[in-house]
Structure formats: structure tokens, C-alpha cells
Protein backbone atom coordinates (compact mmCIF):
# COMPACT_ATOMS: atom_id res chain seq x y z
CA UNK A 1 1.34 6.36 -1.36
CA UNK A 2 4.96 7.04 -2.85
CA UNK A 3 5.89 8.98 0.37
CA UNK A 4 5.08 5.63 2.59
CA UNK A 5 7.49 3.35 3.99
CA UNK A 6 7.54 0.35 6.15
CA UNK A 7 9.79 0.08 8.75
CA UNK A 8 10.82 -3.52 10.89
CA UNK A 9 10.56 -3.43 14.48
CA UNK A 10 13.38 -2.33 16.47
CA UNK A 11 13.60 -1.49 20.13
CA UNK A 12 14.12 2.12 19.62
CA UNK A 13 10.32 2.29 17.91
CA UNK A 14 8.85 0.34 21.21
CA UNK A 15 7.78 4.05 22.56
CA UNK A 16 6.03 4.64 18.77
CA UNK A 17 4.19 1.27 18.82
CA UNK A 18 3.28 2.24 22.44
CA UNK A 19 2.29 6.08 22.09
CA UNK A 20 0.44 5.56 18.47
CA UNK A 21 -1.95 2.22 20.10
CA UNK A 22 -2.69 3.86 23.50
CA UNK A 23 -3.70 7.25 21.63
CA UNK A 24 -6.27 5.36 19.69
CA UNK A 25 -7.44 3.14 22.21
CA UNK A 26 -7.98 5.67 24.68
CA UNK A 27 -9.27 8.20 22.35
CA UNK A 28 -12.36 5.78 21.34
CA UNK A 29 -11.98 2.98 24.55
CA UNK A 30 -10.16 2.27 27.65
CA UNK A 31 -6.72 0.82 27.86
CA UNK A 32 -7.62 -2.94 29.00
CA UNK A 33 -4.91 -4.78 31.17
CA UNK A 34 -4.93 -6.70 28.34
CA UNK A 35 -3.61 -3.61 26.28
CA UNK A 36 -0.83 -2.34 28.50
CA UNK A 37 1.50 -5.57 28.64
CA UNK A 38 1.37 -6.07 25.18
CA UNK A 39 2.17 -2.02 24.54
CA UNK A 40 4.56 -2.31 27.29
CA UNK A 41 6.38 -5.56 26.34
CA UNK A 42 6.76 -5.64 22.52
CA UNK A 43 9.52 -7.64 21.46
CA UNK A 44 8.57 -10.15 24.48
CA UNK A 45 4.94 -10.37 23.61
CA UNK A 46 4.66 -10.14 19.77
CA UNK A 47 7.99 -10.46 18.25
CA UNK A 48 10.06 -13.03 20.49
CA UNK A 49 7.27 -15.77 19.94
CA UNK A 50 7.62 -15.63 16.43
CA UNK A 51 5.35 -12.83 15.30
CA UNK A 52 6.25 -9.59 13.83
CA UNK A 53 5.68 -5.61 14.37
CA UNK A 54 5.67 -3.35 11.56
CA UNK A 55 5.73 0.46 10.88
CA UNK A 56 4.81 2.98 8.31
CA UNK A 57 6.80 5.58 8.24
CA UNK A 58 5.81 9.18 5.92
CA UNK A 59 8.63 10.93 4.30
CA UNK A 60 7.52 14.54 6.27
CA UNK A 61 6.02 12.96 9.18
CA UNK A 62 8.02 10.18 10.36
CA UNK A 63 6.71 6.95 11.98
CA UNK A 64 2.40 7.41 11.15
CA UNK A 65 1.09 3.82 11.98
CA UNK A 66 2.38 0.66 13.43
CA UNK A 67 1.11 -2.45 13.41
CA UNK A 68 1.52 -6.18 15.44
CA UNK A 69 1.26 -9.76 13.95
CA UNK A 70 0.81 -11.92 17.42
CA UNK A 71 1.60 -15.71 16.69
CA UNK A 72 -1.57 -17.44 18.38
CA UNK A 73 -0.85 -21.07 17.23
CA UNK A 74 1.54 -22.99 15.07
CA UNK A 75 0.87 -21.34 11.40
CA UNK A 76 -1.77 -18.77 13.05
CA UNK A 77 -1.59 -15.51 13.91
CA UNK A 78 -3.63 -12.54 15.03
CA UNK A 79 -3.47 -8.84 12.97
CA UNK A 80 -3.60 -6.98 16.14
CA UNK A 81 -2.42 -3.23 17.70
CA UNK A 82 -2.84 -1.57 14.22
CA UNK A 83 -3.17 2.36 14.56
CA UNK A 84 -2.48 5.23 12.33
CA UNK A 85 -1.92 8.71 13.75
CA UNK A 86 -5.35 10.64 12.70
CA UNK A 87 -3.09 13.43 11.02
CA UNK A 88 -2.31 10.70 8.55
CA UNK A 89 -5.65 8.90 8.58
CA UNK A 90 -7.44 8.85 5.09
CA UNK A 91 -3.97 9.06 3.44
CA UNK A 92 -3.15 5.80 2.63
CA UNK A 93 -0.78 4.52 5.44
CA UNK A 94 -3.26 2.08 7.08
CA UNK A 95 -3.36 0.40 3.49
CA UNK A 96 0.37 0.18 3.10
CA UNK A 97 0.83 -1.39 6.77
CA UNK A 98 -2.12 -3.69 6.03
CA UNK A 99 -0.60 -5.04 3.11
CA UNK A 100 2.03 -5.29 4.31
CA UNK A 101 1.47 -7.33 7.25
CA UNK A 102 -0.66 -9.73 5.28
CA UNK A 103 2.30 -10.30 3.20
CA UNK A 104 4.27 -10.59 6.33
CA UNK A 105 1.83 -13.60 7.87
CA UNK A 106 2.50 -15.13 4.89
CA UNK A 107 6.36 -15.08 4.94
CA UNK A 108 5.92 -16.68 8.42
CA UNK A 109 3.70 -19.85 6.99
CA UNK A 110 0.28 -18.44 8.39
CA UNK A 111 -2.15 -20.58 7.33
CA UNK A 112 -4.77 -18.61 9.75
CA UNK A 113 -5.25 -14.85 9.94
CA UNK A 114 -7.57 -13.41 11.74
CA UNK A 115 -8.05 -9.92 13.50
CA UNK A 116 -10.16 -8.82 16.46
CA UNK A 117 -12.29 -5.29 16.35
CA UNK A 118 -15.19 -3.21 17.18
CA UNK A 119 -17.84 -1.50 15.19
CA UNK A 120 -17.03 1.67 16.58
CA UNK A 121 -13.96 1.73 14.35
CA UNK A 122 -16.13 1.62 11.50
CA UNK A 123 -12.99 3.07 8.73
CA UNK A 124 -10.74 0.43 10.05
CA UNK A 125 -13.27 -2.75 9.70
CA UNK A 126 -14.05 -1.14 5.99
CA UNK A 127 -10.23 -1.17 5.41
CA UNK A 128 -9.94 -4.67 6.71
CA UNK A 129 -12.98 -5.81 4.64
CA UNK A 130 -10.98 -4.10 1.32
CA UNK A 131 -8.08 -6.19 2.22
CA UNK A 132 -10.19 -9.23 1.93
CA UNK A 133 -11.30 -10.34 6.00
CA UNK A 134 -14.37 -11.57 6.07
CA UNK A 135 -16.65 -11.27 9.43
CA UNK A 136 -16.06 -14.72 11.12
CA UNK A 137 -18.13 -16.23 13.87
CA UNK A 138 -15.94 -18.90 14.95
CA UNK A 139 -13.40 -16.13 15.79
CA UNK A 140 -15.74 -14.62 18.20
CA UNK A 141 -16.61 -17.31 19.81
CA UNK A 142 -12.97 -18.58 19.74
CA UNK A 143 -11.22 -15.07 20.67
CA UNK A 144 -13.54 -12.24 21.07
CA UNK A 145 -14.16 -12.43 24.76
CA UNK A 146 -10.83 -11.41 25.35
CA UNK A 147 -11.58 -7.92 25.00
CA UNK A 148 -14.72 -5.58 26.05
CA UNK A 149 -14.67 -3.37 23.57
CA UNK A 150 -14.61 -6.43 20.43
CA UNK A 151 -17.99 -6.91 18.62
CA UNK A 152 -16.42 -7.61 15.23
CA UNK A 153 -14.09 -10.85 14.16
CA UNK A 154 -13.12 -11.32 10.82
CA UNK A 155 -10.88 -14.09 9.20
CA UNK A 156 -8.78 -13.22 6.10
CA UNK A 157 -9.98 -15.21 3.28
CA UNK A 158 -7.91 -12.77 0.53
CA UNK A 159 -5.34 -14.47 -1.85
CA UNK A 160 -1.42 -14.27 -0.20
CA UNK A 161 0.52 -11.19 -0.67
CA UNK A 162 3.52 -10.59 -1.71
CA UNK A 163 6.29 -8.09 -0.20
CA UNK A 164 4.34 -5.23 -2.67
CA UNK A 165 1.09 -6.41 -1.93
């Protein structure tokens, strides 16, 4: 994981959050309405209202993964948009961004976490599961219908992070 590193939002990596989520999306799903203004509208949708988008970045490849913290409610957010190239999959990089962003949440007061998914990503809800989410009901109910594609809600119930997770 030593050739990993994360990398803040900026608008000049809009186009990376945008071209690394639609490739996954589309590659398993279909881009949802719901998808396109958030991949369209970053910094208005995720980071302006308080929430945060990281990236991992590889030392050969450049910019890997990326990765959205979407403020929901006042110290709760939603893990949301996370995607790894698949050239980089099973390297590490989804770990590093993951930790990362938990630590983030926590920097910003979360007192909530949770993350919407589907079964179909079966590598991603194991990674989420490592990281300490727990499959979560309530979230379903709560925010699952907001997508066709989500079967699987989880609610992080891990300790808090630091910046080195």
C-alpha cells in the first residue's frame, strides 16, 4: 500500500470522480438520474454542503479510486460514489480510500455513517464489512429506495479513525 496516496478534491479531478463512478456503474448497472447530477455537479452536490470527496492516487498509475462523503443530516453522512479502476482492484486502493473517508466523517463530527449498495458488488460489501459496516435495516427502509439497483444498507458501527486509519 506504500505506493497509495490520497488526494482532496479539487475541481480539476471533477472529470476523474466522474469517468471512474460512471465506468463502474455502467459496467455492472445503469446510470440512474440520480447518478448523473451528483457525477456532474461535485463540489455543488457533495462538497459545498459540507461533505467531502476523496481520491487515491498510485505512484505509476495516477488517480485509481475516488470516493464521496454526502452530508445527509446535521452530524450524518452517506459513504457514497466509491469506485476503484479494475486495473487497480485487489491492490489495496479501495482500503486506503475507505479508511480514509471513515476518518474523514469523523473529522466532520459524523455521528451517523452509513452507505448504500447492492449484492452484485459482492468485493465491495466484503470490503465495507472489513471496515466495520454492519447490514442495517433501518437504512433501507430509511434510504434504499432511492436507488434500483440497492439491496444492501449497512451502518458503520467500527471504532473512529484516525487520519492513518
Amino acid at each position: 500500500m506504500a505506493g497509495f496516496t490520497i488526494r482532496e478534491f479539487s475541481d480539476d479531478l471533477a472529470p476523474d470522480f466522474y469517468r471512474i463512478n460512471a465506468q463502474w456503474i455502467a459496467d455492472m448497472y445503469t446510470l440512474e438520474p440520480t447518478d448523473v447530477e451528483v457525477l456532474e455537479n461535485p463540489r455543488e452536490r457533495i462538497v459545498d454542503p459540507g461533505g467531502a470527496i476523496l481520491f487515491v492516487e498510485d505512484s505509476e498509475m495516477g488517480v485509481v479510486g475516488t470516493c464521496g462523503l454526502q452530508k445527509t443530516g446535521e452530524r450524518q453522512f452517506e459513504l457514497t460514489k466509491m469506485g476503484v479502476v479494475p486495473e487497480a482492484r485487489g491492490l489495496g486502493a479501495g482500503a486506503v480510500l475507505l479508511n480514509a473517508m471513515i476518518a474523514r466523517a469523523f473529522e466532520l463530527g459524523c455521528d451517523r455513517l452509513y452507505l448504500l449498495s447492492s449484492s452484485k458488488g459482492a468485493a465491495g460489501v466484503h470490503l465495507y464489512e472489513k471496515a466495520g459496516f454492519v447490514h442495517d435495516a433501518r437504512i433501507m427502509e430509511e434510504f434504499g429506495k432511492r436507488y434500483a439497483r440497492c439491496n444492501v444498507a449497512m451502518l458503520y458501527r467500527g471504532q473512529a479513525k484516525g487520519p492513518m486509519g
